[in-house]
C-alpha atoms as a PDB file:
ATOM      1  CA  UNK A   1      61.990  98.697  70.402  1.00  0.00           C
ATOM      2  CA  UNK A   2      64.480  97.199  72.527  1.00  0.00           C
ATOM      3  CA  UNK A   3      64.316  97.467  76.339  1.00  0.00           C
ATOM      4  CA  UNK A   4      67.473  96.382  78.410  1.00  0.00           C
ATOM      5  CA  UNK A   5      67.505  96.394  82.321  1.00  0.00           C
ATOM      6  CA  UNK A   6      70.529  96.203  84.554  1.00  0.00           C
ATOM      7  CA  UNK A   7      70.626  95.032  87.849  1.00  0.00           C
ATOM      8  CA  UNK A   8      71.898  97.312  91.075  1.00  0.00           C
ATOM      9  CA  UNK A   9      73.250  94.703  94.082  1.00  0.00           C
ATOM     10  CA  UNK A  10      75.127  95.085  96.908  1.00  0.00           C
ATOM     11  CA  UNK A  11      77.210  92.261  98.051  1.00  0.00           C
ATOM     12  CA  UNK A  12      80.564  91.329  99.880  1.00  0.00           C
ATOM     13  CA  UNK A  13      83.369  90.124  97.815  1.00  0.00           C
ATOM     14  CA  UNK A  14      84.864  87.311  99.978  1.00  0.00           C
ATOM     15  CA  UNK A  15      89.040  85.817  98.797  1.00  0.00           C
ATOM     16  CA  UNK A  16      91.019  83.179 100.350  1.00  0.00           C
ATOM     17  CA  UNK A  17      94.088  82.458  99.362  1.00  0.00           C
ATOM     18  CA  UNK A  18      97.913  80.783 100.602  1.00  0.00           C
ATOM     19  CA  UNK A  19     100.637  82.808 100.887  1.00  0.00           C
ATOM     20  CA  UNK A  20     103.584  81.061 102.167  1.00  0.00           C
ATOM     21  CA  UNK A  21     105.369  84.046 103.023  1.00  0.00           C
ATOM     22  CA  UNK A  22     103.032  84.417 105.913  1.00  0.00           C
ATOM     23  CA  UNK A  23     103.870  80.903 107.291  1.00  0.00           C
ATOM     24  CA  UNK A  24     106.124  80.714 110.479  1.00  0.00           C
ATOM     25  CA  UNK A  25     104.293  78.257 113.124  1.00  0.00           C
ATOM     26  CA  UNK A  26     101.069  75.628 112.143  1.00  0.00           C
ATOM     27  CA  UNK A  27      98.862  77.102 115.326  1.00  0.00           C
ATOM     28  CA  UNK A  28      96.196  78.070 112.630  1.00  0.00           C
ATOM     29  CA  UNK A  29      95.410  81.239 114.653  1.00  0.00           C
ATOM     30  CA  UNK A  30      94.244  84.076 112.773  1.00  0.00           C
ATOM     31  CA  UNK A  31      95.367  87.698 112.987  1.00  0.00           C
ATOM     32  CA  UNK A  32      93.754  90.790 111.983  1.00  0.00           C
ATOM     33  CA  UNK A  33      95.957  93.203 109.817  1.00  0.00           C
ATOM     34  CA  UNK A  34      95.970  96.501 110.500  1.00  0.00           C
ATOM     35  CA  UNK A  35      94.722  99.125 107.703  1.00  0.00           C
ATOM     36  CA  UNK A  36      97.717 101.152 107.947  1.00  0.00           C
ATOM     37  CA  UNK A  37      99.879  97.887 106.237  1.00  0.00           C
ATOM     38  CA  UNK A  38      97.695  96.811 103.461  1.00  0.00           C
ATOM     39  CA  UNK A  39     100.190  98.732 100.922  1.00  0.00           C
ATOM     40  CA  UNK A  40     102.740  96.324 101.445  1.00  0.00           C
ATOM     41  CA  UNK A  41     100.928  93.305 101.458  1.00  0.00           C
ATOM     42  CA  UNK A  42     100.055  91.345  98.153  1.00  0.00           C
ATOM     43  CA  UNK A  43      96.382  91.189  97.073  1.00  0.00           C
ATOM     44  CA  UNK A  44      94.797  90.427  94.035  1.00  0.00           C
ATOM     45  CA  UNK A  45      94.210  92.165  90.905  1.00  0.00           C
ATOM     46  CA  UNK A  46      89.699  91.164  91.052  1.00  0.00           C
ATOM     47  CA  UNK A  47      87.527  92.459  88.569  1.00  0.00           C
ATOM     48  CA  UNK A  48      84.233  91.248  86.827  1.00  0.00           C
ATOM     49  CA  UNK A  49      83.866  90.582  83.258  1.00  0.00           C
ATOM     50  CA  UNK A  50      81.998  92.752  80.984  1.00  0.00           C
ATOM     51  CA  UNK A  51      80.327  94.464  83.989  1.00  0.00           C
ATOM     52  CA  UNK A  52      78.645  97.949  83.216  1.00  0.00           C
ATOM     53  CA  UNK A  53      79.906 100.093  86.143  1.00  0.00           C
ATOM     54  CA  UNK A  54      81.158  99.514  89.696  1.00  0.00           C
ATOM     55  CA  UNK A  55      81.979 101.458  92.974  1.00  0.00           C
ATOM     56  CA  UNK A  56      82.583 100.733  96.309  1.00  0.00           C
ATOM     57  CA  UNK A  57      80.634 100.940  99.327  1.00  0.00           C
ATOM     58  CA  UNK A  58      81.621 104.975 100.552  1.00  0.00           C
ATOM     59  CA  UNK A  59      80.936 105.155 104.023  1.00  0.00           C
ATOM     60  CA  UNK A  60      83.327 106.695 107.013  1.00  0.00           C
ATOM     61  CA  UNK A  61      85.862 104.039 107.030  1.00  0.00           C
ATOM     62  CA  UNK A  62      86.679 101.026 104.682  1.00  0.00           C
ATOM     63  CA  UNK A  63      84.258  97.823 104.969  1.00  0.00           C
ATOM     64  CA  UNK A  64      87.343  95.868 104.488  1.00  0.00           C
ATOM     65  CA  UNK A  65      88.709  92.655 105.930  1.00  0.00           C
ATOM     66  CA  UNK A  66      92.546  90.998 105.930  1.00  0.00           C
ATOM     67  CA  UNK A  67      93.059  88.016 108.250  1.00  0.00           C
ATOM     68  CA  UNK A  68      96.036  86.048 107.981  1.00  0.00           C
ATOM     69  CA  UNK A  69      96.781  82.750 109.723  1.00  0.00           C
ATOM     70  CA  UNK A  70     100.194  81.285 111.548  1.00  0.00           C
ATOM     71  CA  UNK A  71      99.936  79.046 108.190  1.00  0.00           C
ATOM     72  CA  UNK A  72     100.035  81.841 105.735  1.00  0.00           C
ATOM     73  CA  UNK A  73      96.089  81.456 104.545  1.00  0.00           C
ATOM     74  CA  UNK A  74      94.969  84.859 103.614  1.00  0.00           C
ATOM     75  CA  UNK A  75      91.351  85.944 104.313  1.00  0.00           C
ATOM     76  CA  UNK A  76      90.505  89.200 102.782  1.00  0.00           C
ATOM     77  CA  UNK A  77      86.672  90.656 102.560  1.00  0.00           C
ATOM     78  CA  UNK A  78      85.515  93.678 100.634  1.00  0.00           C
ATOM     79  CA  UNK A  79      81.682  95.604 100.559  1.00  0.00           C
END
C-alpha cells in the first residue's frame, strides 16, 4: 500500500526586481506604494511547479508589500 504525505507551510514570498521606469533621482530612498495603485503597476506572473494546491493568507486586509526606490528597484512581499 502506498502512503503519500504532503506538507502544509506558511511562508512569505519575498521579489526584488529593477524596473527602470521607476528611476528618476539615485537617492536610493524607498517609498511605500499605496494598495489602491497596484493595478497599474507591473508584477510578476510567480507560481510553483507541480505544487498540489495553494491559497493565500485571508485575513482583514492584504499581507502585502510594494516598495520602490528613487533607482527603480522594486521590493514586493506576499503571505
Amino acid at each position: 500500500m502506498l502512503h503519500v504525505q504532503y506538507a502544509t507551510m506558511t511562508m512569505y514570498l519575498r521579489q526584488a526586481w529593477k524596473d527602470p521606469r521607476f528611476s528618476f533621482r539615485s537617492t536610493g530612498k524607498l517609498h511605500r506604494v499605496r494598495a489602491d495603485v497596484w493595478d497599474d503597476i507591473w508584477l510578476p506572473d510567480t507560481f510553483f511547479r507541480n505544487e498540489r494546491s495553494s491559497t493565500t493568507h485571508g485575513v482583514t486586509v492584504d499581507n502585502k508589500l510594494l516598495s520602490i526606490t528613487d533607482d527603480g528597484d522594486v521590493w514586493y512581499v506576499m503571505k
